[in-house]
PDB file of N, CA and C in Angstrom:
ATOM      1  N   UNK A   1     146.040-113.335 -13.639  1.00  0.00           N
ATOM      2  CA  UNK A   1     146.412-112.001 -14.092  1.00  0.00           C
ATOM      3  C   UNK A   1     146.889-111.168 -12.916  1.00  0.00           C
ATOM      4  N   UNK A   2     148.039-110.476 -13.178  1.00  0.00           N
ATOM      5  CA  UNK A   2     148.695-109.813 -12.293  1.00  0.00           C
ATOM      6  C   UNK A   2     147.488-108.035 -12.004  1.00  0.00           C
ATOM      7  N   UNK A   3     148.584-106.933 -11.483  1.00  0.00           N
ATOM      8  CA  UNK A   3     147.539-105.599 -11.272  1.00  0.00           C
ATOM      9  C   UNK A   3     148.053-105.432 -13.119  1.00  0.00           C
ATOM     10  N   UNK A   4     149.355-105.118 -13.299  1.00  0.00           N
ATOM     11  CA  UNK A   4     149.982-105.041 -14.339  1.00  0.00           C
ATOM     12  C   UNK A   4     149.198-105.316 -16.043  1.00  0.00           C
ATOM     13  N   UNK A   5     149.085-106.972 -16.226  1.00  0.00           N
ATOM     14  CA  UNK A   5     148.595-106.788 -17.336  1.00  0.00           C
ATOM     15  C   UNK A   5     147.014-106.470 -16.773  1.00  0.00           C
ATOM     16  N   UNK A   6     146.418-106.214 -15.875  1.00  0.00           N
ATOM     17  CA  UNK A   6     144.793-106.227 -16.096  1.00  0.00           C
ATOM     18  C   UNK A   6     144.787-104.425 -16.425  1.00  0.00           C
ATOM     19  N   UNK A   7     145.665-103.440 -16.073  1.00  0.00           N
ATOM     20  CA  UNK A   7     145.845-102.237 -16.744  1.00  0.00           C
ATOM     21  C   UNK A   7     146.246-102.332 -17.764  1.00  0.00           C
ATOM     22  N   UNK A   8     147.048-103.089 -17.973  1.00  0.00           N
ATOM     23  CA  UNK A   8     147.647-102.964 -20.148  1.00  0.00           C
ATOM     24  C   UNK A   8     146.159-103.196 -20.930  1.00  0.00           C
ATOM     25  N   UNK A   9     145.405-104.005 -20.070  1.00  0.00           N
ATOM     26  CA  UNK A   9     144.275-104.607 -20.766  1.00  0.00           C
ATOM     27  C   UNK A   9     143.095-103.637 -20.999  1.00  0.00           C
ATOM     28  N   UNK A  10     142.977-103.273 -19.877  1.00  0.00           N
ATOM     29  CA  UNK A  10     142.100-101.651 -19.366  1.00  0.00           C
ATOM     30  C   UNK A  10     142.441-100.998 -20.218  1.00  0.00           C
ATOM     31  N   UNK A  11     143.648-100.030 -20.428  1.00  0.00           N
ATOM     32  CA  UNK A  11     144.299 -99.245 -21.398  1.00  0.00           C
ATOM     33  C   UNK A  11     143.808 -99.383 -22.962  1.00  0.00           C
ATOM     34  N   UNK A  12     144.292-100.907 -23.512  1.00  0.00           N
ATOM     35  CA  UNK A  12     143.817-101.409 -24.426  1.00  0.00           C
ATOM     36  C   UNK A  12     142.539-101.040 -24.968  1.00  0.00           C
ATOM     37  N   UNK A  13     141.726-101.531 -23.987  1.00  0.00           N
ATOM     38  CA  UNK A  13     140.086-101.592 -24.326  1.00  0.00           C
ATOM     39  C   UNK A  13     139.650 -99.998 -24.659  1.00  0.00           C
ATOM     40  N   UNK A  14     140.726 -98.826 -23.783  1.00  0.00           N
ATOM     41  CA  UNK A  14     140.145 -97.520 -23.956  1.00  0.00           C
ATOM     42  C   UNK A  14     140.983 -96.708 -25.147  1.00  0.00           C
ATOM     43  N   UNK A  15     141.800 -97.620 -26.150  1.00  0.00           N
ATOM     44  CA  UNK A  15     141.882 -96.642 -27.147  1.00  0.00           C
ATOM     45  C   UNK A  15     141.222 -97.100 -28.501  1.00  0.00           C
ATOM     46  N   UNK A  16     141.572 -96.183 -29.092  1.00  0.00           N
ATOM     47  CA  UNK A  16     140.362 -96.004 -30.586  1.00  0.00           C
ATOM     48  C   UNK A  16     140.662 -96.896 -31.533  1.00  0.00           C
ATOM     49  N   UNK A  17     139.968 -97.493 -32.108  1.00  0.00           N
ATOM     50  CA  UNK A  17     141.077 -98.247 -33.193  1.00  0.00           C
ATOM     51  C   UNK A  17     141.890 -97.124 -34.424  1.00  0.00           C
ATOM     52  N   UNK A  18     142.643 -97.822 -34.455  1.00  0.00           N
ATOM     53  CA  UNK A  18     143.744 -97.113 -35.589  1.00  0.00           C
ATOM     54  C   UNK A  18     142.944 -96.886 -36.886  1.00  0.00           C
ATOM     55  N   UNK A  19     143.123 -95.637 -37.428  1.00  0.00           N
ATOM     56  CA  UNK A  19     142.028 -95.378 -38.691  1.00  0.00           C
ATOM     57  C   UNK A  19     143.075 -96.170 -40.070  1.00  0.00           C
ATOM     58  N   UNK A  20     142.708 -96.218 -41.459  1.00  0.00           N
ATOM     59  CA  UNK A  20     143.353 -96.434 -42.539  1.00  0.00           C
ATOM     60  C   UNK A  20     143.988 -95.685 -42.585  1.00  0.00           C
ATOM     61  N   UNK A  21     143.914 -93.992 -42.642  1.00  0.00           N
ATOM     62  CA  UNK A  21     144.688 -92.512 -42.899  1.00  0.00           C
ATOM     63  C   UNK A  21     144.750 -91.892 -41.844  1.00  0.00           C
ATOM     64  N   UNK A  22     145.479 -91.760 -41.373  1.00  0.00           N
ATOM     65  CA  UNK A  22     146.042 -90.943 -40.567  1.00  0.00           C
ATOM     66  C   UNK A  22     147.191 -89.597 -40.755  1.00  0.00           C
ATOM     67  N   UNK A  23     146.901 -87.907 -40.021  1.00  0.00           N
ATOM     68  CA  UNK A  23     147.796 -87.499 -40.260  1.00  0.00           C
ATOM     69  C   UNK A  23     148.278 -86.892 -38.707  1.00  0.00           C
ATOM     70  N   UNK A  24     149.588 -86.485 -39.001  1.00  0.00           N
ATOM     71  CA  UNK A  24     149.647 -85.471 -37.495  1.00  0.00           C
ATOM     72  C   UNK A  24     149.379 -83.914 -37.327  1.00  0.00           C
ATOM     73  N   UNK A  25     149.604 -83.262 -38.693  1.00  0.00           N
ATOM     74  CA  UNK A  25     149.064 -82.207 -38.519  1.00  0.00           C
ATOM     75  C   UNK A  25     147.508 -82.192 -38.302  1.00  0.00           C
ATOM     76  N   UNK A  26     147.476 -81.043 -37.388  1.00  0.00           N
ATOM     77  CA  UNK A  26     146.139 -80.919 -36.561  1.00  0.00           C
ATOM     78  C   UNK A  26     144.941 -79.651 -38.090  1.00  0.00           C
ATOM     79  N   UNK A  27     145.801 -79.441 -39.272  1.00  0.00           N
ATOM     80  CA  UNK A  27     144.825 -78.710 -40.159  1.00  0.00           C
ATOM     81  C   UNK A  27     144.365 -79.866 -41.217  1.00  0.00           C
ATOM     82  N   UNK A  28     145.335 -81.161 -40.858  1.00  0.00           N
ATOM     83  CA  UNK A  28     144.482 -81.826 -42.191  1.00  0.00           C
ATOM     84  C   UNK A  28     143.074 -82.696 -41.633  1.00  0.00           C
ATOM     85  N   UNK A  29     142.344 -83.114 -42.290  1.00  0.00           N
ATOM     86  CA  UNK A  29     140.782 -83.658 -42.096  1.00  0.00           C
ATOM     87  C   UNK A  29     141.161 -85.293 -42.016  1.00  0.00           C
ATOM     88  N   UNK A  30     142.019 -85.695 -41.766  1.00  0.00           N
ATOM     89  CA  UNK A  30     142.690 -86.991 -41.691  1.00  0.00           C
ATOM     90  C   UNK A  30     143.505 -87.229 -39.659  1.00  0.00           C
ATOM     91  N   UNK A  31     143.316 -85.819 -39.433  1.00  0.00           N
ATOM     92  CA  UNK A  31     143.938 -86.046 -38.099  1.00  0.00           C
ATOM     93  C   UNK A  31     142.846 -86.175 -37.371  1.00  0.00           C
ATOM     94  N   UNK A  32     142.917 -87.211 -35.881  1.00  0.00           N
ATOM     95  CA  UNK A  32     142.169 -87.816 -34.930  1.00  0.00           C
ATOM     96  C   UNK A  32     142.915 -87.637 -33.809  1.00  0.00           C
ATOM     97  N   UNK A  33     142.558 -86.903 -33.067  1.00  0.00           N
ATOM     98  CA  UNK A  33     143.101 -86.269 -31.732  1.00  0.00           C
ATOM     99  C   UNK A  33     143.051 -87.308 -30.988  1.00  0.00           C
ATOM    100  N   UNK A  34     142.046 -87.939 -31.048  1.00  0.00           N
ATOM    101  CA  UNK A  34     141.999 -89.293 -30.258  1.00  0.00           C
ATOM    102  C   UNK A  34     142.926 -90.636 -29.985  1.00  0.00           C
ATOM    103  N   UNK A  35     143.476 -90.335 -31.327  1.00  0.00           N
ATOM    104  CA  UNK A  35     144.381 -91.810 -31.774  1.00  0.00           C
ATOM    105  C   UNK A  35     145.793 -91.429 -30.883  1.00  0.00           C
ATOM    106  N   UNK A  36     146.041 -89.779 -31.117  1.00  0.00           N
ATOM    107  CA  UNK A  36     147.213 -89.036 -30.468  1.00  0.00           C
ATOM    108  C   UNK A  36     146.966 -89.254 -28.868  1.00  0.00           C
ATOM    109  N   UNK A  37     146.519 -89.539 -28.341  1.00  0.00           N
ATOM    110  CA  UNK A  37     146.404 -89.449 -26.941  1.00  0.00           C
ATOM    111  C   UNK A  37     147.060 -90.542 -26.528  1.00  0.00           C
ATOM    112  N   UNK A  38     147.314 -91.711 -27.081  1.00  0.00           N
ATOM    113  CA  UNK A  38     148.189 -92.852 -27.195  1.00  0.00           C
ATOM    114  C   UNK A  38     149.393 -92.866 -27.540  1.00  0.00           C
ATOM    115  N   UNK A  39     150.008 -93.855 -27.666  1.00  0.00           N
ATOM    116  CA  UNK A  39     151.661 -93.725 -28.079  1.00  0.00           C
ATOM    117  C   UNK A  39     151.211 -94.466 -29.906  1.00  0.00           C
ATOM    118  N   UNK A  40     151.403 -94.178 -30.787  1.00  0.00           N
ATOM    119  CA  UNK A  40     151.512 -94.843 -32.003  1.00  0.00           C
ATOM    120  C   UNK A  40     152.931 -95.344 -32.685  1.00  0.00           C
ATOM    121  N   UNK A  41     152.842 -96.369 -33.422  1.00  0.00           N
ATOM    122  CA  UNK A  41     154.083 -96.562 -34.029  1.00  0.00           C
ATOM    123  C   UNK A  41     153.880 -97.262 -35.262  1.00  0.00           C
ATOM    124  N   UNK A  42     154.189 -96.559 -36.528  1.00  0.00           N
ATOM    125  CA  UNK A  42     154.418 -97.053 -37.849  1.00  0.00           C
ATOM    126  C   UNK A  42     155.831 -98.407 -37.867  1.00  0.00           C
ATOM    127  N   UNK A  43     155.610 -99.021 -38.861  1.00  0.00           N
ATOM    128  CA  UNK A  43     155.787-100.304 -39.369  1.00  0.00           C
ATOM    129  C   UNK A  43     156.197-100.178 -40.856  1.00  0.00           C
ATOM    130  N   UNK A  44     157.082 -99.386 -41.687  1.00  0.00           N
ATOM    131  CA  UNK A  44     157.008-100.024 -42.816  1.00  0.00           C
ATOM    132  C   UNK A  44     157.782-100.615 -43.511  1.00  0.00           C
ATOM    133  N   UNK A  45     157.161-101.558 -44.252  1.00  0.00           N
ATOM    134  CA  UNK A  45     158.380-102.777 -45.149  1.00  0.00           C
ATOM    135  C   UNK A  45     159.506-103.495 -43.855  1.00  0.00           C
ATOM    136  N   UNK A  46     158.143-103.386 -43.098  1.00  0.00           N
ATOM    137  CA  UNK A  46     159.267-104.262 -41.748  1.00  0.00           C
ATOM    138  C   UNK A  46     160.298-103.420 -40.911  1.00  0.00           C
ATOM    139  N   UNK A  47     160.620-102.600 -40.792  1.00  0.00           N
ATOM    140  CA  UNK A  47     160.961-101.617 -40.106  1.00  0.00           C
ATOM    141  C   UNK A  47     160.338-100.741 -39.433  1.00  0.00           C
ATOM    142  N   UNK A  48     160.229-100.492 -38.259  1.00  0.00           N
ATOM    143  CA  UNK A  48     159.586 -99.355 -37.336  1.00  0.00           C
ATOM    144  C   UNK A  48     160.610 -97.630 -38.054  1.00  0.00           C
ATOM    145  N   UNK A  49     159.721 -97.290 -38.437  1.00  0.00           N
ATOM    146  CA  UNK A  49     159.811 -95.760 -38.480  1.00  0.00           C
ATOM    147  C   UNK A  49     159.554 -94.793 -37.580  1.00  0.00           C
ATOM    148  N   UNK A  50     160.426 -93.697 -37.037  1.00  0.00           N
ATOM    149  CA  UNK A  50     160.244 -92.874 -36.257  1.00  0.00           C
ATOM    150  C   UNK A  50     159.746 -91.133 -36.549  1.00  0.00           C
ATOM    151  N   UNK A  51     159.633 -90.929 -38.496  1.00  0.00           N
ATOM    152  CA  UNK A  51     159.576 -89.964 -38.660  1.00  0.00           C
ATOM    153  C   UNK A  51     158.426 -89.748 -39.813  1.00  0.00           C
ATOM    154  N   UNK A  52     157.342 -90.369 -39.497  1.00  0.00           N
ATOM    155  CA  UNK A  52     156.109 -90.571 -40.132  1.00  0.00           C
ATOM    156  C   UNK A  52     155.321 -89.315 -39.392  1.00  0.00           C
ATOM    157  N   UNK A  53     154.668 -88.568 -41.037  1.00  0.00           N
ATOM    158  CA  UNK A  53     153.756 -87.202 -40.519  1.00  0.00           C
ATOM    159  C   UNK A  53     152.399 -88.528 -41.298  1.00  0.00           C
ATOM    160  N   UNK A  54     152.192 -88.768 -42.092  1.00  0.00           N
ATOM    161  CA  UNK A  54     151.149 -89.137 -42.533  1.00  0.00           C
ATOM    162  C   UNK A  54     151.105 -90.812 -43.035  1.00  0.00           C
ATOM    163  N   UNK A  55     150.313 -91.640 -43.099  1.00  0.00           N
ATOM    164  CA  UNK A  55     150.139 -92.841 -43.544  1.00  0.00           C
ATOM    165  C   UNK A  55     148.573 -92.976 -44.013  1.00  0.00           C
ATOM    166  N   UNK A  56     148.941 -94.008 -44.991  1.00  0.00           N
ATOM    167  CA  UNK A  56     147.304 -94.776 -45.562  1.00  0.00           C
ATOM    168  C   UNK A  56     147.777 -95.969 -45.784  1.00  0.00           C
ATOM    169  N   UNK A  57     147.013 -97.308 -45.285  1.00  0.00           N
ATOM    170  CA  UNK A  57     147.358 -98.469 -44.919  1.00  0.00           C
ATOM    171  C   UNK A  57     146.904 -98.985 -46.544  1.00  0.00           C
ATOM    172  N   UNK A  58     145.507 -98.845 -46.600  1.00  0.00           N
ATOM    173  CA  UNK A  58     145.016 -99.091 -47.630  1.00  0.00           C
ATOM    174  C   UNK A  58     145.927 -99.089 -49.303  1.00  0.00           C
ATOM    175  N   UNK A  59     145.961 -97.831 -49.675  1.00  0.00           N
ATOM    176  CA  UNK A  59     147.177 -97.495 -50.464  1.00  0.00           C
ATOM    177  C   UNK A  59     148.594 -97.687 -50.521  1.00  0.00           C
ATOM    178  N   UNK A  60     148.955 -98.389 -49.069  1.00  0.00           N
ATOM    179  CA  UNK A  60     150.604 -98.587 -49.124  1.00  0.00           C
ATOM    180  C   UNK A  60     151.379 -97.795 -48.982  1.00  0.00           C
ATOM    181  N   UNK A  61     151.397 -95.946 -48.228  1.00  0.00           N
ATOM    182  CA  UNK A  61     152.096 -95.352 -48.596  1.00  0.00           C
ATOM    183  C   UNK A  61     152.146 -94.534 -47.311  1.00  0.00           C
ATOM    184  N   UNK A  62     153.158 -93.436 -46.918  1.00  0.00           N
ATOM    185  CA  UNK A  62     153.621 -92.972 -45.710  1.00  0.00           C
ATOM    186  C   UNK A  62     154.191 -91.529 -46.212  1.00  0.00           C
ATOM    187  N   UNK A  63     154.011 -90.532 -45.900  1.00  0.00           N
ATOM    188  CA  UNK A  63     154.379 -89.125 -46.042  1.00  0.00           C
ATOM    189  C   UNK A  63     155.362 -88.807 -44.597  1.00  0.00           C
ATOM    190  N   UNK A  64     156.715 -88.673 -45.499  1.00  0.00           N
ATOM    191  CA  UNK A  64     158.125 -88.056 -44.478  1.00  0.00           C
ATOM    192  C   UNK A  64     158.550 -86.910 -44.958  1.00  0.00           C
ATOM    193  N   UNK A  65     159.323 -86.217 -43.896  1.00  0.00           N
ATOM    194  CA  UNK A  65     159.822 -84.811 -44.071  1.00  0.00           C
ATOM    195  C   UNK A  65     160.808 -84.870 -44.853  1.00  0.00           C
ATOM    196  N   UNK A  66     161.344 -84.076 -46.443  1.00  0.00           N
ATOM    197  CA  UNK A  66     162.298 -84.353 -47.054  1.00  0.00           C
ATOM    198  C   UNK A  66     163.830 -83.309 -46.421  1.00  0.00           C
ATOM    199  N   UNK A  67     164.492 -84.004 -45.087  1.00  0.00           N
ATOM    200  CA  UNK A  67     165.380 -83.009 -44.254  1.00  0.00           C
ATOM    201  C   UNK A  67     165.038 -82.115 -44.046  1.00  0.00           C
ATOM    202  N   UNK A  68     165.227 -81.216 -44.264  1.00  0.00           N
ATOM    203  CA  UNK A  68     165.335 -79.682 -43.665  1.00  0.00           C
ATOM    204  C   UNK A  68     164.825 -78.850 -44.443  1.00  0.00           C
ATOM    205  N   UNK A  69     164.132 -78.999 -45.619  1.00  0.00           N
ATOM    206  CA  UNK A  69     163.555 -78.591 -46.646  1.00  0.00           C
ATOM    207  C   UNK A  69     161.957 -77.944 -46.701  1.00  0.00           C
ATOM    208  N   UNK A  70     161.922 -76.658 -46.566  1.00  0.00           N
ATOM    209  CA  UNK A  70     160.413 -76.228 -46.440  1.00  0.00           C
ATOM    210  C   UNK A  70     159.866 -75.624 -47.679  1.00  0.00           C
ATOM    211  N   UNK A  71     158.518 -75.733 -47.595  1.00  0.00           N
ATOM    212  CA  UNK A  71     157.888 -75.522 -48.794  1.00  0.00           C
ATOM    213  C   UNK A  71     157.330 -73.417 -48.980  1.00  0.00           C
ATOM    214  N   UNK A  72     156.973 -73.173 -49.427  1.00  0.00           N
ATOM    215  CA  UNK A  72     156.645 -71.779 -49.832  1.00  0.00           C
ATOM    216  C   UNK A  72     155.543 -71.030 -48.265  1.00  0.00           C
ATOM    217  N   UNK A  73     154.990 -72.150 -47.820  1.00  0.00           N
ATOM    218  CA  UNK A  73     154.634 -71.699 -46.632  1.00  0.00           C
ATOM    219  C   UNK A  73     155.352 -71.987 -45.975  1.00  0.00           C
ATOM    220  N   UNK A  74     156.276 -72.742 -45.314  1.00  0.00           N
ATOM    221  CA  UNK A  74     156.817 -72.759 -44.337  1.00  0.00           C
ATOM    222  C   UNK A  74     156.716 -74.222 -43.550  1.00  0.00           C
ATOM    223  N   UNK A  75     156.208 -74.697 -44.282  1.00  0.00           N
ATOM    224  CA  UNK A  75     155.573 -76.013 -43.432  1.00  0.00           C
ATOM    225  C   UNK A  75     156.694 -77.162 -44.510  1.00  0.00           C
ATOM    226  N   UNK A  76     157.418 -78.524 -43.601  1.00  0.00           N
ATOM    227  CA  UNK A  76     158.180 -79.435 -44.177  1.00  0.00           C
ATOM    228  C   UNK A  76     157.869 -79.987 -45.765  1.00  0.00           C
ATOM    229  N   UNK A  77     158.163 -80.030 -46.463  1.00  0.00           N
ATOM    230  CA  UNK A  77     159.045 -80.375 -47.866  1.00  0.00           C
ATOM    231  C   UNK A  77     158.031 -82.357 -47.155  1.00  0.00           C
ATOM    232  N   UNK A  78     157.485 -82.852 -48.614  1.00  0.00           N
ATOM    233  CA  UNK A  78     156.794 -84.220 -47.768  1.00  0.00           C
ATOM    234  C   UNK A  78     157.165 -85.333 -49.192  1.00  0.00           C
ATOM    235  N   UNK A  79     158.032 -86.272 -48.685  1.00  0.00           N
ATOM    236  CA  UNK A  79     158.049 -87.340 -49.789  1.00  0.00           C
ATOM    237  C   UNK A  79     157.351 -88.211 -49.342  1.00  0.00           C
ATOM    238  N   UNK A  80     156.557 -89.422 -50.445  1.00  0.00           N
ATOM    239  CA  UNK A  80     155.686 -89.991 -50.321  1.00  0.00           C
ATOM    240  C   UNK A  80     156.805 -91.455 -50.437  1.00  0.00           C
ATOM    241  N   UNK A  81     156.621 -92.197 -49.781  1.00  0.00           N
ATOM    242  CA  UNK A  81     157.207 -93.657 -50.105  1.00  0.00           C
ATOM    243  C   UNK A  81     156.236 -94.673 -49.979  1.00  0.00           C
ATOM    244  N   UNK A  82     155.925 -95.447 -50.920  1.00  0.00           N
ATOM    245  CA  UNK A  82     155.340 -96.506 -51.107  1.00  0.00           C
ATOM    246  C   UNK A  82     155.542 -98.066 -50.638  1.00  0.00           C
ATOM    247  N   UNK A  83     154.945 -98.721 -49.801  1.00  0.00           N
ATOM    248  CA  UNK A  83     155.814-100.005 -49.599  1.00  0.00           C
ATOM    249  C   UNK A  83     154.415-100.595 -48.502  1.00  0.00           C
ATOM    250  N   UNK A  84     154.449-101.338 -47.851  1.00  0.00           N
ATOM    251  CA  UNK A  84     153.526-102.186 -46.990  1.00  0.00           C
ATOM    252  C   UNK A  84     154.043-101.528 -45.203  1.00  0.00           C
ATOM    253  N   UNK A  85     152.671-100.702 -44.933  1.00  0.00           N
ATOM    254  CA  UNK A  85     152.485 -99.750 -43.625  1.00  0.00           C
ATOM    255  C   UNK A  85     151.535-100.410 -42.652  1.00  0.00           C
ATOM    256  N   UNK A  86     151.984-100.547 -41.431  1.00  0.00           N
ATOM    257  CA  UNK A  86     151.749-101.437 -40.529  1.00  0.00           C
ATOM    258  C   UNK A  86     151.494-100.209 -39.126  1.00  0.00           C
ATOM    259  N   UNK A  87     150.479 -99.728 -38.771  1.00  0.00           N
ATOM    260  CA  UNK A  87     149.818 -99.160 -38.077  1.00  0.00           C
ATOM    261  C   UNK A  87     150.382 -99.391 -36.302  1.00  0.00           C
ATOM    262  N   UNK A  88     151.016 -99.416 -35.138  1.00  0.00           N
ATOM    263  CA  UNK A  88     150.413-100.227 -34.138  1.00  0.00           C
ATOM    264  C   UNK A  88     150.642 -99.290 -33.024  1.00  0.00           C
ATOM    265  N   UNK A  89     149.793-100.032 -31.523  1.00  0.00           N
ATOM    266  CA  UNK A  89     150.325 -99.068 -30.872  1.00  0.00           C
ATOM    267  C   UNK A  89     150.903 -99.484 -30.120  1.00  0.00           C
ATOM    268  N   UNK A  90     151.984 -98.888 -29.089  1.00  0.00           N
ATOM    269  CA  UNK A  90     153.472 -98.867 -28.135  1.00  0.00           C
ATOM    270  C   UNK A  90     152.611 -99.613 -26.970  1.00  0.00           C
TER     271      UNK A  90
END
């Protein structure tokens, strides 16, 4: 083992495991500040996604911003798409 991977490995060992639900807003009871301190990257239906606010692995499903579209508070417009969500980290 090089210095290299024995830090990827280190790194590794010090993050959290990935929950089932996850969100990014910091008001829902689904967000883990912890998981954020890492780089994360969604997976779904075989494609890496770059514009994931919410996922549940369990259920199959991923909450995205519908464009530019805000809701009565002010906060993004959220479509739900259904399909097989793959958690990982960078």
């Amino acid at each position: 083992m090089n210095a290299n991977t024995e830090s990827q490995a280190g790194s590794q060992a010090n993050r959290p495991e990935l929950p089932d639900h996850l969100s990014i807003d910091v008001r829902s009871p689904h967000h883990v500040a912890a998981v954020f301190e890492h780089d994360v990257g969604i997976r779904f239906n075989g494609k890496e996604r770059h514009d994931v606010e919410e996922y549940c692995v369990s259920e199959g499903w991923i909450k995205v911003p519908a464009g530019k579209t805000l809701d009565r508070k002010g906060q993004p417009l959220m479509l739900k798409l259904k399909g097989q969500v793959e958690p990982f980290y960078r």
